[in-house]
PDB file of N, CA and C in Angstrom:
ATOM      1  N   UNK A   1       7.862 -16.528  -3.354  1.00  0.00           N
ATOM      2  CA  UNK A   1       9.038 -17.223  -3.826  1.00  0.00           C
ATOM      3  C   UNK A   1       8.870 -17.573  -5.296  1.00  0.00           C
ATOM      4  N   UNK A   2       9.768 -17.527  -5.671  1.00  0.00           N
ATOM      5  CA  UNK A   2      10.089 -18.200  -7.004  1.00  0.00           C
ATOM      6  C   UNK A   2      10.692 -19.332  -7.347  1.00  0.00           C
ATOM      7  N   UNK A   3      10.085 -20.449  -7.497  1.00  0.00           N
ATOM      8  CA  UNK A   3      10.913 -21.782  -7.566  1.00  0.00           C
ATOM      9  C   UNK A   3      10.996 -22.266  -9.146  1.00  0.00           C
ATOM     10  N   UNK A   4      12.250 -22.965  -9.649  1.00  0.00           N
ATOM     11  CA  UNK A   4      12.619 -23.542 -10.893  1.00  0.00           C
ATOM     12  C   UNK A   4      13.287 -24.730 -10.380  1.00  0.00           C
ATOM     13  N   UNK A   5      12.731 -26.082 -11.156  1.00  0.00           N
ATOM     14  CA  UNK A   5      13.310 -26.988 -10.760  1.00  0.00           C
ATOM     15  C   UNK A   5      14.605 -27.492 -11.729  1.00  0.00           C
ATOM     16  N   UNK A   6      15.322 -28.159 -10.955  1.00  0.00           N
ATOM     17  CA  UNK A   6      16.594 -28.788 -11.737  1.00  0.00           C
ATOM     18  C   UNK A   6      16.270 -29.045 -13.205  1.00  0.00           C
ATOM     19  N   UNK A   7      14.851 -29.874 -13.572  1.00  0.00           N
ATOM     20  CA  UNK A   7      14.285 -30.588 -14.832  1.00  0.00           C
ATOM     21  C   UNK A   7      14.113 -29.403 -15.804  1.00  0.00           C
ATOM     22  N   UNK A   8      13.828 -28.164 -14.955  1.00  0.00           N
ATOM     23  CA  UNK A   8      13.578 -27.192 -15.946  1.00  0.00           C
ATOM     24  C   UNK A   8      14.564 -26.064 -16.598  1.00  0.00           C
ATOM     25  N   UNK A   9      15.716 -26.058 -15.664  1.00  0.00           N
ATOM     26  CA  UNK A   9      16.761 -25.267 -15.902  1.00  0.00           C
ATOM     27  C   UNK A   9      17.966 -25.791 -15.288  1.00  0.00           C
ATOM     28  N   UNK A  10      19.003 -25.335 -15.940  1.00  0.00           N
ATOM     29  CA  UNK A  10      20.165 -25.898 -15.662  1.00  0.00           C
ATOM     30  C   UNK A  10      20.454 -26.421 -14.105  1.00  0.00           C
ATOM     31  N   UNK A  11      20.426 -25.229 -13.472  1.00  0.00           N
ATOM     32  CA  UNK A  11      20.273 -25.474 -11.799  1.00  0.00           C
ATOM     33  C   UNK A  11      19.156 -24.891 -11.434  1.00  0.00           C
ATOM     34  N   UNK A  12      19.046 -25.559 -10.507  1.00  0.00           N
ATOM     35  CA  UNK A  12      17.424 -24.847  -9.443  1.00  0.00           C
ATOM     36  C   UNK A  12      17.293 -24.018  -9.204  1.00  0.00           C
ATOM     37  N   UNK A  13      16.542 -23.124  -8.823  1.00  0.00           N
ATOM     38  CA  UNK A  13      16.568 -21.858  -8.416  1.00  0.00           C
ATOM     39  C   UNK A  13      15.264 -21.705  -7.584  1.00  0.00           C
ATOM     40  N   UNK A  14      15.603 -20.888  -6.350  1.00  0.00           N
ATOM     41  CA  UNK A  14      14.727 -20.668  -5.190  1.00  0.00           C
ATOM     42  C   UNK A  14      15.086 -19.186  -4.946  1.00  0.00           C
ATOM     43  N   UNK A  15      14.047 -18.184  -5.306  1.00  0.00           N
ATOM     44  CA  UNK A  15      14.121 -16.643  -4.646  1.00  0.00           C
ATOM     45  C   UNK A  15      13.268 -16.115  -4.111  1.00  0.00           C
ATOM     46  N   UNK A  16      13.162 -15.402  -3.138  1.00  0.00           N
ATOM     47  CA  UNK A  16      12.052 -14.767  -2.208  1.00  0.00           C
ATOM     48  C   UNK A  16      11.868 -13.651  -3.487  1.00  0.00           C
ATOM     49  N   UNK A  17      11.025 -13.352  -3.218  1.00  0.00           N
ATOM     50  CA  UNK A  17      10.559 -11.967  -4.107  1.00  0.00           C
ATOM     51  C   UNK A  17       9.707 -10.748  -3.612  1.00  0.00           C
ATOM     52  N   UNK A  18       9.788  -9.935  -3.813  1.00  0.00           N
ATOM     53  CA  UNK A  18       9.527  -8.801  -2.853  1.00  0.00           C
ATOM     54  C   UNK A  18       7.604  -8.832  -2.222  1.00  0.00           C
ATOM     55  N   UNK A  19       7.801  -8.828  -0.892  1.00  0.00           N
ATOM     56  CA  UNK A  19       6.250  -8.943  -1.059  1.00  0.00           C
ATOM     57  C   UNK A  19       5.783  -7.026  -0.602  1.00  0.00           C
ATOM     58  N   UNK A  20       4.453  -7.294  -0.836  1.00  0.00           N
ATOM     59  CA  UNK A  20       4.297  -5.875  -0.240  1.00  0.00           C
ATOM     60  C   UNK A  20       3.444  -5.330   0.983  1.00  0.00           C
ATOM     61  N   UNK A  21       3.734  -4.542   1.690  1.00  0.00           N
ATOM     62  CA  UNK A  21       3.623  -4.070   3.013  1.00  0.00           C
ATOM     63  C   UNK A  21       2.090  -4.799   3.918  1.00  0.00           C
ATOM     64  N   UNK A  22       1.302  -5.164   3.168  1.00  0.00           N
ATOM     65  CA  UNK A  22       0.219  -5.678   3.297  1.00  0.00           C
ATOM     66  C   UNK A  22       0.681  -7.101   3.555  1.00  0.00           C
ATOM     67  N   UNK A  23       1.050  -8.011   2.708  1.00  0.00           N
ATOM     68  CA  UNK A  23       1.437  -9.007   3.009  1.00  0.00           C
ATOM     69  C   UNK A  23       2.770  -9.300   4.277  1.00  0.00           C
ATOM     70  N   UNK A  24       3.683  -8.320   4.455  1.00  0.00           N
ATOM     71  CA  UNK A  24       4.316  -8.269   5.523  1.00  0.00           C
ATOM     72  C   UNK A  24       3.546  -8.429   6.538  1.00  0.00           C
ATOM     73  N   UNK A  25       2.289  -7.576   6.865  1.00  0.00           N
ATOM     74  CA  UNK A  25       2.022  -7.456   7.981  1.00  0.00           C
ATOM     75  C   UNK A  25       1.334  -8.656   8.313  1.00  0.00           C
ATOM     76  N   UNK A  26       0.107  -8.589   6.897  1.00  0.00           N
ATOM     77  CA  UNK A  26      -0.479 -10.112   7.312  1.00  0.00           C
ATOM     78  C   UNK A  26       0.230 -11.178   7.992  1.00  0.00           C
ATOM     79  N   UNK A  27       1.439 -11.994   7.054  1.00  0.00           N
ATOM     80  CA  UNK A  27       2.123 -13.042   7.771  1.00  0.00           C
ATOM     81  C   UNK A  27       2.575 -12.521   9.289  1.00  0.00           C
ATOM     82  N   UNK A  28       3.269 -11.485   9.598  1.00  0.00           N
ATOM     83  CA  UNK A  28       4.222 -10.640  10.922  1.00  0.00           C
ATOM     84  C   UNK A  28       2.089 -11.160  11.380  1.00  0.00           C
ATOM     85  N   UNK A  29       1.072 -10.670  11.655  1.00  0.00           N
ATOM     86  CA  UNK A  29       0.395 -10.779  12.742  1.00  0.00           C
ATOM     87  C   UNK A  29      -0.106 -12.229  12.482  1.00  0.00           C
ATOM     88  N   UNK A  30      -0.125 -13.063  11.419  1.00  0.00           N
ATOM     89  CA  UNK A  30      -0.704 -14.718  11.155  1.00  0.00           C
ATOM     90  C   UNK A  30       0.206 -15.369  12.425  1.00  0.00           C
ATOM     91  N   UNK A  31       1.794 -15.236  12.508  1.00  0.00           N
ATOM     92  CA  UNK A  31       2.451 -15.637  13.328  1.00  0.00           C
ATOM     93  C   UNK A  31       2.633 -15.743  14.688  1.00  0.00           C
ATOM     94  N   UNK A  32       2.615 -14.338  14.704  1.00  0.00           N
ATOM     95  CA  UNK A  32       1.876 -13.983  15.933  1.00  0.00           C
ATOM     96  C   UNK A  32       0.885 -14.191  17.049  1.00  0.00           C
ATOM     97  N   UNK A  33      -0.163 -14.532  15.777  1.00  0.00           N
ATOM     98  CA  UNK A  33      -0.855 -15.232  16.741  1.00  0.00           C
ATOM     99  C   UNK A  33      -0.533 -16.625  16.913  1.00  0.00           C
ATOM    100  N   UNK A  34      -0.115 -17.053  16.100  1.00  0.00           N
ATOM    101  CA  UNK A  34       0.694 -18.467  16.659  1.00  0.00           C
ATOM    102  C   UNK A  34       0.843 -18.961  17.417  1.00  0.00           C
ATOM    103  N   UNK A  35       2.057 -17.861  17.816  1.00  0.00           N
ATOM    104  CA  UNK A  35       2.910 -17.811  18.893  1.00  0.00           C
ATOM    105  C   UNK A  35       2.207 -16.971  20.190  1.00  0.00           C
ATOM    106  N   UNK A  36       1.504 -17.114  20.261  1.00  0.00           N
ATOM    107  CA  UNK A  36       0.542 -16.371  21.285  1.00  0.00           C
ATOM    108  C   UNK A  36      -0.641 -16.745  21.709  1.00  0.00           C
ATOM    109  N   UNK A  37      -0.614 -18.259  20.943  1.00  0.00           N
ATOM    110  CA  UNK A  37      -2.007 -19.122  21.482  1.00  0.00           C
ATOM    111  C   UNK A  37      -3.559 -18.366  20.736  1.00  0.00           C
ATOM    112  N   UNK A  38      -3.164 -17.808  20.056  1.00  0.00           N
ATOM    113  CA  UNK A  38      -4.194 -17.295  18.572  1.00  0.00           C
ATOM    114  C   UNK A  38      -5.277 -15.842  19.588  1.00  0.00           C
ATOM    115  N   UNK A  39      -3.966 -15.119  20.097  1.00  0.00           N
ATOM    116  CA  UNK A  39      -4.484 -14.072  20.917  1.00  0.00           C
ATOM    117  C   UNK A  39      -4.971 -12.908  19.529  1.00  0.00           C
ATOM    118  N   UNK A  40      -5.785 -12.285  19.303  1.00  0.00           N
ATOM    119  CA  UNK A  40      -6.121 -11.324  18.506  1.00  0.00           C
ATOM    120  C   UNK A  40      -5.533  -9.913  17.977  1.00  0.00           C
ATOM    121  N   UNK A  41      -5.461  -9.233  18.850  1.00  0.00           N
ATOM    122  CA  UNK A  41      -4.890  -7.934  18.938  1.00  0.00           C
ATOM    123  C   UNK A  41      -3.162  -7.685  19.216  1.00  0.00           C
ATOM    124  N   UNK A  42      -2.725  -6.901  18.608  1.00  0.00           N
ATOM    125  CA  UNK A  42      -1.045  -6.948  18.931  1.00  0.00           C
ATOM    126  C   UNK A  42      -0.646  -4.977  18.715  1.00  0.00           C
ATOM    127  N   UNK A  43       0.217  -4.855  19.580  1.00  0.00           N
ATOM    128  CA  UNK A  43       0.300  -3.428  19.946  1.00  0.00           C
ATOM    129  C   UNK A  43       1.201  -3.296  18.424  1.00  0.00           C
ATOM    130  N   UNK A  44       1.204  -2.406  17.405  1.00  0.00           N
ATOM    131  CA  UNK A  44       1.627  -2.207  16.566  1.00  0.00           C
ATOM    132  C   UNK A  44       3.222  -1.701  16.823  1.00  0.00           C
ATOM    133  N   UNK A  45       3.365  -1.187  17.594  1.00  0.00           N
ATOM    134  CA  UNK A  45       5.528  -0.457  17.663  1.00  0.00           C
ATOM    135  C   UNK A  45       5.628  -1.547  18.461  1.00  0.00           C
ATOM    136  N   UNK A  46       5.235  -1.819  19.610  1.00  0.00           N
ATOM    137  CA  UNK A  46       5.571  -2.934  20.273  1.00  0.00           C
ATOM    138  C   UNK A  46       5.629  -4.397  20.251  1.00  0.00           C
ATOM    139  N   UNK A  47       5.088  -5.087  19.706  1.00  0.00           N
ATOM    140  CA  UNK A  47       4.919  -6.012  19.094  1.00  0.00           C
ATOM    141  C   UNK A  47       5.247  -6.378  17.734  1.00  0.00           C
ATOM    142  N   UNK A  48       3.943  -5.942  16.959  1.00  0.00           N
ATOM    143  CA  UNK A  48       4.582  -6.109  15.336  1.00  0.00           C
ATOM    144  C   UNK A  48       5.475  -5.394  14.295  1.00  0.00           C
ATOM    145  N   UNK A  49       6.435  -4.471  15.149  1.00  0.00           N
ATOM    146  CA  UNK A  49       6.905  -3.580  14.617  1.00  0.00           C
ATOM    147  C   UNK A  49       8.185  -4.606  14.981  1.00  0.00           C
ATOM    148  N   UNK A  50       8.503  -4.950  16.471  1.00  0.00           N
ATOM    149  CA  UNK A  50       9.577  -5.992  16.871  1.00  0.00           C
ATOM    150  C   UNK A  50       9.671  -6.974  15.740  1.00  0.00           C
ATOM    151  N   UNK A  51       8.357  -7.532  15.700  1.00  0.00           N
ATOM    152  CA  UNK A  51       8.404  -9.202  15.528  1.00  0.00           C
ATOM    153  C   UNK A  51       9.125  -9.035  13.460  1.00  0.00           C
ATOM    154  N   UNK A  52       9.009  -7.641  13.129  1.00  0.00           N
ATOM    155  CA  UNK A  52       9.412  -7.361  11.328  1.00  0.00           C
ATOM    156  C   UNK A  52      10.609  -7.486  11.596  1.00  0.00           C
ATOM    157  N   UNK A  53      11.468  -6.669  12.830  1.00  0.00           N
ATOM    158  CA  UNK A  53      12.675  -6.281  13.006  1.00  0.00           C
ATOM    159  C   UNK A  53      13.015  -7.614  13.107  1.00  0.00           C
ATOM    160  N   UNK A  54      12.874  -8.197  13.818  1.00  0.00           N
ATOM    161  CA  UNK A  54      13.437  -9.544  14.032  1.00  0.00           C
ATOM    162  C   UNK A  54      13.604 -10.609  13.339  1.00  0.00           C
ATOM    163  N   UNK A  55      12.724 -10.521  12.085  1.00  0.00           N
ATOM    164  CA  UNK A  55      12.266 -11.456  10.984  1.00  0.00           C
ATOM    165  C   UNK A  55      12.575 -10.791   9.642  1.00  0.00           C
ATOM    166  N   UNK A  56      12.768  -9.523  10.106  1.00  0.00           N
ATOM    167  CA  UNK A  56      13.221  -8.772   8.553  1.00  0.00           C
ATOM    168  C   UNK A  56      13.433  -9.415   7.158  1.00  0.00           C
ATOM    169  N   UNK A  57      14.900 -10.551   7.165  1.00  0.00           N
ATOM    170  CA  UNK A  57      15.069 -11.192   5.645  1.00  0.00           C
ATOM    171  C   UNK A  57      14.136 -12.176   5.638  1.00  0.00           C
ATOM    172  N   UNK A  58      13.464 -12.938   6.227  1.00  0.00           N
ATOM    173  CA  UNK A  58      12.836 -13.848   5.984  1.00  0.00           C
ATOM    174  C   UNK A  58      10.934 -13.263   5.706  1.00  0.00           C
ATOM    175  N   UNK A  59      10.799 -11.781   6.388  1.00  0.00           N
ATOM    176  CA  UNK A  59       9.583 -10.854   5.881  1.00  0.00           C
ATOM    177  C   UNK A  59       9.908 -10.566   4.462  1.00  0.00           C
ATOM    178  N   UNK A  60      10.841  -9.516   4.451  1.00  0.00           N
ATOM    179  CA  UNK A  60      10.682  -8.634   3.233  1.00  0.00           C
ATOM    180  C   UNK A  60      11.796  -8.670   2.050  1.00  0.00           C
ATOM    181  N   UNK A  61      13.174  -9.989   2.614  1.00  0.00           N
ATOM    182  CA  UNK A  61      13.571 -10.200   1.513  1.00  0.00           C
ATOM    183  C   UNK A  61      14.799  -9.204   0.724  1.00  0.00           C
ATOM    184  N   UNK A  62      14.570  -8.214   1.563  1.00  0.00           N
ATOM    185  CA  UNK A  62      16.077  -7.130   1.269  1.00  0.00           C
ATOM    186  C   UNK A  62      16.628  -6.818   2.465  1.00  0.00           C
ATOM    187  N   UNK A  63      17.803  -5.786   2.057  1.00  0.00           N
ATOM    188  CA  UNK A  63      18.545  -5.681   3.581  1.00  0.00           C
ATOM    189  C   UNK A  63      17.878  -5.387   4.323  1.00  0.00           C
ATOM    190  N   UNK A  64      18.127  -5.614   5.673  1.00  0.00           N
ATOM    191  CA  UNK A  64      17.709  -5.438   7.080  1.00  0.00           C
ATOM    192  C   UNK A  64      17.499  -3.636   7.118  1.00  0.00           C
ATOM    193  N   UNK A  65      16.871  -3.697   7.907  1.00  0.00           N
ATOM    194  CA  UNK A  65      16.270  -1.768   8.180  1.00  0.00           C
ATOM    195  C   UNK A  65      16.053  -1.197   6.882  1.00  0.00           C
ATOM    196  N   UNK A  66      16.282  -1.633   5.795  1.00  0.00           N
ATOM    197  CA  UNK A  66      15.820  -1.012   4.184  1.00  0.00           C
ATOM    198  C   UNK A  66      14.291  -0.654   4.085  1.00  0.00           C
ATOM    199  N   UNK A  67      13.961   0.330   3.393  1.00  0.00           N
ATOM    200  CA  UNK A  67      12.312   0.006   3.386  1.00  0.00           C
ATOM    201  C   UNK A  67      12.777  -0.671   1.558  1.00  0.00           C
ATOM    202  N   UNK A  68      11.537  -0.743   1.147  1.00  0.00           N
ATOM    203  CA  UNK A  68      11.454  -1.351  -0.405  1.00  0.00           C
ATOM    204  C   UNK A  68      11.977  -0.199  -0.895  1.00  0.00           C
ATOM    205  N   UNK A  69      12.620  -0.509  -2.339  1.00  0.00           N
ATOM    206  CA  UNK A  69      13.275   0.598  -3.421  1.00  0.00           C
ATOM    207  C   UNK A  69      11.927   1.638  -3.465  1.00  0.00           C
ATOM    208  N   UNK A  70      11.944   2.996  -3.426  1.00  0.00           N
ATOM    209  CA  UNK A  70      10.799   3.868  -3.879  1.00  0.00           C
ATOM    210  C   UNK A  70      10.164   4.048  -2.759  1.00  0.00           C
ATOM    211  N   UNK A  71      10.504   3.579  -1.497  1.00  0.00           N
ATOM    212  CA  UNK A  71       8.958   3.608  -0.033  1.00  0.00           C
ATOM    213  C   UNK A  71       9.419   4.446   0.578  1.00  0.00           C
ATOM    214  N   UNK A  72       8.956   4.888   1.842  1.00  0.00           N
ATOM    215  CA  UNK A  72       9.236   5.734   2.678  1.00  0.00           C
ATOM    216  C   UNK A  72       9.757   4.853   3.626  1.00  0.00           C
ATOM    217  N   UNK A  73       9.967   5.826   4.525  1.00  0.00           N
ATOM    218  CA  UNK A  73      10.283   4.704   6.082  1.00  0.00           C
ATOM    219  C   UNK A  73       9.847   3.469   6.236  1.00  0.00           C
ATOM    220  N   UNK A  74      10.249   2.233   6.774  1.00  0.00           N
ATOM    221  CA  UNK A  74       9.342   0.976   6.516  1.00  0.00           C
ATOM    222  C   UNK A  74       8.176   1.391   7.731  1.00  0.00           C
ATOM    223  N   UNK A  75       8.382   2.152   8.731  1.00  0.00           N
ATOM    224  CA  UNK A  75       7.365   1.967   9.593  1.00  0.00           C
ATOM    225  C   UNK A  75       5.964   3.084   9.580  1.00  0.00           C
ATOM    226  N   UNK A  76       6.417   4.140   8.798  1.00  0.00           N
ATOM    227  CA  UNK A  76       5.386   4.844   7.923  1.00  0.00           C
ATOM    228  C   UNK A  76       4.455   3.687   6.936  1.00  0.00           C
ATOM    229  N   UNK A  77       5.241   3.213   6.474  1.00  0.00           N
ATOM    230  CA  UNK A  77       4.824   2.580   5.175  1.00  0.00           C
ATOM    231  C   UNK A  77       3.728   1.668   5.772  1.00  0.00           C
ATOM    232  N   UNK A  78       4.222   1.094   7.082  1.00  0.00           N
ATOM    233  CA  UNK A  78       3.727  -0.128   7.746  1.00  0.00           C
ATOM    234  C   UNK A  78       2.325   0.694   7.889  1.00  0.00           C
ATOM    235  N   UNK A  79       2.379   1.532   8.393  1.00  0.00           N
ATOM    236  CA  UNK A  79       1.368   1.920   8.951  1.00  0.00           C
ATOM    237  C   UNK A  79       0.157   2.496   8.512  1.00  0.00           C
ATOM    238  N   UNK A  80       0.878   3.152   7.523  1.00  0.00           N
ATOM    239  CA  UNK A  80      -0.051   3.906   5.975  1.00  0.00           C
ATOM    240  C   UNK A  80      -1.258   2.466   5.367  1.00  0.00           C
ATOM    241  N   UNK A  81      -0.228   1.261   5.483  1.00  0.00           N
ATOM    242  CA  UNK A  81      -0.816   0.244   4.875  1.00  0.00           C
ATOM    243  C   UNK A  81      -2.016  -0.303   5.691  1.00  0.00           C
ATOM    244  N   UNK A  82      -1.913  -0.752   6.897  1.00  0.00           N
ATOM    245  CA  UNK A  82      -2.458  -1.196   7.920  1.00  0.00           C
ATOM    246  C   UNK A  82      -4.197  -0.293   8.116  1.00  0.00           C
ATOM    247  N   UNK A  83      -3.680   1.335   7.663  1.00  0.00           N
ATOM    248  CA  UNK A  83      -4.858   2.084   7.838  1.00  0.00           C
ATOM    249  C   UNK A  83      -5.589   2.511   6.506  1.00  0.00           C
ATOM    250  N   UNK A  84      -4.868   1.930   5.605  1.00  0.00           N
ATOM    251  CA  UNK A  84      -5.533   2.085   4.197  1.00  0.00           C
ATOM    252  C   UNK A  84      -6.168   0.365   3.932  1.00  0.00           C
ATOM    253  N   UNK A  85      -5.977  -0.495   4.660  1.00  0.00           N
ATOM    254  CA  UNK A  85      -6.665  -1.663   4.377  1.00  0.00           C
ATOM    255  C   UNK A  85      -7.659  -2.014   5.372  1.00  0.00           C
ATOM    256  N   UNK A  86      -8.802  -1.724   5.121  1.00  0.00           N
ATOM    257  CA  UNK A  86      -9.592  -1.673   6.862  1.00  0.00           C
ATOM    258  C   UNK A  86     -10.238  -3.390   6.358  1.00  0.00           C
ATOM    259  N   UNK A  87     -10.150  -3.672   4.990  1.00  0.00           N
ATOM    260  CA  UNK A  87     -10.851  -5.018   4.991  1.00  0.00           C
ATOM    261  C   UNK A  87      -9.869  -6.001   5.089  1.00  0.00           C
ATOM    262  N   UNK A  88      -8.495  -5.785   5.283  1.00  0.00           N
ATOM    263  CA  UNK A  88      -7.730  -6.744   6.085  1.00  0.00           C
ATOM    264  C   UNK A  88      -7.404  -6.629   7.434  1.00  0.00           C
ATOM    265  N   UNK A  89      -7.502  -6.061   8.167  1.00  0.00           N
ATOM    266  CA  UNK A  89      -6.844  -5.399   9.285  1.00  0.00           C
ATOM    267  C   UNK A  89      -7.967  -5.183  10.085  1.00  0.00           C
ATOM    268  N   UNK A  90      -7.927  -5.703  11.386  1.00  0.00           N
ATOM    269  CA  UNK A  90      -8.952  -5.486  12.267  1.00  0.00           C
ATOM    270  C   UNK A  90      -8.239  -4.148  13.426  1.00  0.00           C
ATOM    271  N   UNK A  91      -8.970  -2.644  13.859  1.00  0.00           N
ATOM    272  CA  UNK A  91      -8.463  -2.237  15.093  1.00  0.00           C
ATOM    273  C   UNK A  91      -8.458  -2.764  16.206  1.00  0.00           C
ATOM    274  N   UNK A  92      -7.431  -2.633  17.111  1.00  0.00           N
ATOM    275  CA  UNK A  92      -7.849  -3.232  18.062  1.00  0.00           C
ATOM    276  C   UNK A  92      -8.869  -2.447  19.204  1.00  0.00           C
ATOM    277  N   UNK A  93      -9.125  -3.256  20.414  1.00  0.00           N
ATOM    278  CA  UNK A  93     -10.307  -2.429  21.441  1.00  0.00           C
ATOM    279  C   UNK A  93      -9.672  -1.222  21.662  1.00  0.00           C
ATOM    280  N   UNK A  94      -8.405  -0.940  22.028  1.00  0.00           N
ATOM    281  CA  UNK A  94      -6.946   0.269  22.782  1.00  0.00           C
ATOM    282  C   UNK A  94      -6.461   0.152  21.474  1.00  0.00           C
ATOM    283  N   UNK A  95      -6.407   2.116  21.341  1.00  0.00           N
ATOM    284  CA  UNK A  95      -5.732   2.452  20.273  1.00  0.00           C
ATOM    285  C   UNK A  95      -4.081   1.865  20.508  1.00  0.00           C
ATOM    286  N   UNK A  96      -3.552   1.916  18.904  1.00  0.00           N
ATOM    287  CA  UNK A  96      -2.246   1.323  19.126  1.00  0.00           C
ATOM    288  C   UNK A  96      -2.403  -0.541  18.725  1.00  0.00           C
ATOM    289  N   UNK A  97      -2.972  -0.628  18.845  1.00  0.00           N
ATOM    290  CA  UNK A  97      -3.360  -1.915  18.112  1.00  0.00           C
ATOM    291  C   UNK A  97      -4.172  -2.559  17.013  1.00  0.00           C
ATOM    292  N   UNK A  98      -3.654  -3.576  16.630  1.00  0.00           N
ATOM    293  CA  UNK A  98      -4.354  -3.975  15.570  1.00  0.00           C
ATOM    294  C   UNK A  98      -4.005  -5.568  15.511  1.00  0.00           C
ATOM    295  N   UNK A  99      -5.040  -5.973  14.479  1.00  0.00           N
ATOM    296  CA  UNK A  99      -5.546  -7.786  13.755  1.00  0.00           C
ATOM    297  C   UNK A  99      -5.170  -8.217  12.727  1.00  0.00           C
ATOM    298  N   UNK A 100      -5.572  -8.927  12.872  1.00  0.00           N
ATOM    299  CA  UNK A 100      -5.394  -9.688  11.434  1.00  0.00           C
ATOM    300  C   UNK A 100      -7.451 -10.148  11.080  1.00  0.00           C
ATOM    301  N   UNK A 101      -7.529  -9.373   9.915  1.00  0.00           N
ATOM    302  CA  UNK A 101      -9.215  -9.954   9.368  1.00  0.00           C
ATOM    303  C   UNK A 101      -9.482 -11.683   9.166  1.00  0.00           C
ATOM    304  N   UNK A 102      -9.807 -12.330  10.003  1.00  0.00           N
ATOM    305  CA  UNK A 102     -10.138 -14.356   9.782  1.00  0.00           C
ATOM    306  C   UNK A 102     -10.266 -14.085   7.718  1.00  0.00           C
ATOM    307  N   UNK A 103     -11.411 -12.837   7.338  1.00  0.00           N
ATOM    308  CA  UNK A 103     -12.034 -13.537   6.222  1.00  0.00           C
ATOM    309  C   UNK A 103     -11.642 -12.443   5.153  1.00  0.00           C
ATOM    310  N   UNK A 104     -10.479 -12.016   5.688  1.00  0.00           N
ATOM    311  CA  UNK A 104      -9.769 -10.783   4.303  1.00  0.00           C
ATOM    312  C   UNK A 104      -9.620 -11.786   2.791  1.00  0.00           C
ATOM    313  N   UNK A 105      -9.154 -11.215   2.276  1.00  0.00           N
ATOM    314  CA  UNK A 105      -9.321 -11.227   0.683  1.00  0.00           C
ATOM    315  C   UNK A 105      -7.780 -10.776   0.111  1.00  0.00           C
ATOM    316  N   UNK A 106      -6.577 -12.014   0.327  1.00  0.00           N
ATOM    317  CA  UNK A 106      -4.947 -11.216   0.303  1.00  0.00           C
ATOM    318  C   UNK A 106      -4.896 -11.063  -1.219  1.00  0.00           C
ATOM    319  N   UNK A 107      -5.608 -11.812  -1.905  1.00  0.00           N
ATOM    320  CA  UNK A 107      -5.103 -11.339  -3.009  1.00  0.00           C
ATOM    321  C   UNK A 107      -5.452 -10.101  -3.921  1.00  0.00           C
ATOM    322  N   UNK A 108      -6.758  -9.663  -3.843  1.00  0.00           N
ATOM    323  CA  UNK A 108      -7.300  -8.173  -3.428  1.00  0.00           C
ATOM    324  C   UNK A 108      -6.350  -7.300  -2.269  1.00  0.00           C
ATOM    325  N   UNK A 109      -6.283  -7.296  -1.528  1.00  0.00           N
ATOM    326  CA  UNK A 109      -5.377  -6.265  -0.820  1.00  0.00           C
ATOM    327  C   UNK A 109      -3.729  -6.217  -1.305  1.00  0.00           C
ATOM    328  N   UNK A 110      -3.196  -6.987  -1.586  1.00  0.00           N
ATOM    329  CA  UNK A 110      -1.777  -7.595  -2.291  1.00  0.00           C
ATOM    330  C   UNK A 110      -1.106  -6.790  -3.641  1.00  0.00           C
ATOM    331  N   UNK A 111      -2.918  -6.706  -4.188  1.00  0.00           N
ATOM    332  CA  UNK A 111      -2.545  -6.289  -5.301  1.00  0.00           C
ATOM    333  C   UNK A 111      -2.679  -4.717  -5.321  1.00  0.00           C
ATOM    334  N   UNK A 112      -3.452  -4.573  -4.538  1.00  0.00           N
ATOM    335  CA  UNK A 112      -3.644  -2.837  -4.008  1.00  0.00           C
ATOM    336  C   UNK A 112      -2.995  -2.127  -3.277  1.00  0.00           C
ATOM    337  N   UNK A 113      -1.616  -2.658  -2.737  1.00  0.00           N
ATOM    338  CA  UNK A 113      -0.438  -2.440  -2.438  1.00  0.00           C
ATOM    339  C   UNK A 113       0.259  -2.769  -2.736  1.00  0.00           C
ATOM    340  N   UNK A 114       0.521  -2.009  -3.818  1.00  0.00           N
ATOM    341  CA  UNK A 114       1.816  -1.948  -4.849  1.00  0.00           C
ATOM    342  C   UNK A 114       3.006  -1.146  -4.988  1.00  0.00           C
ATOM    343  N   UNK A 115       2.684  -0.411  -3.784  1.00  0.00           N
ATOM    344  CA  UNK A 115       4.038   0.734  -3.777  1.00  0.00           C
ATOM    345  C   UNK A 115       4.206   0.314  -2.479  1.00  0.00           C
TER     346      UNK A 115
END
């Protein structure tokens, strides 16, 4: 987000700003486990592929089913990301799943997904 307060500009201003596929997923599985009593593993189409769809503007901040300007499919993209970050992303035991890393490094991975 981008926040400006009243003191600093005429009116306030509050904007989501684009995050990238790495950080989607992170928060989509942080939540998750949440909401799941801090269960580990989550079936990737089934689960965290739902839980984006469902959360879409409040994930990624542009229209609904859009991938980002320049990406491929969002669920290619999802996935490309997920398997190009092995130091955020834990596999799960059954293929088809995956984690969230306790001791990843988002701002290192964040920045290394940039497309």
């Amino acid at each position: 987000f981008v926040f400006t307060c009243a003191a600093c500009a005429p009116t306030m201003l509050l904007r989501h700003t684009d995050k990238t596929w790495a950080e989607i997923a992170a928060t989509a599985l942080y939540n998750l486990q949440l909401q799941s009593d801090h269960r580990l593993f989550f079936h990737i189409r089934d689960e965290l592929q739902r839980y984006i769809e469902r959360h879409w503007q409040a994930l990624c901040g542009w229209p609904q089913g859009q991938s980002h300007p320049g990406c491929w499919p969002w669920r290619e993209r999802l996935g490309r990301t997920l398997a190009q970050h092995l130091d955020g992303f834990l596999c799960g035991p059954v293929r088809g799943y995956v984690g969230l890393e306790p001791a990843c490094r988002w701002s290192s991975v964040a920045a290394a997904d940039s497309t």
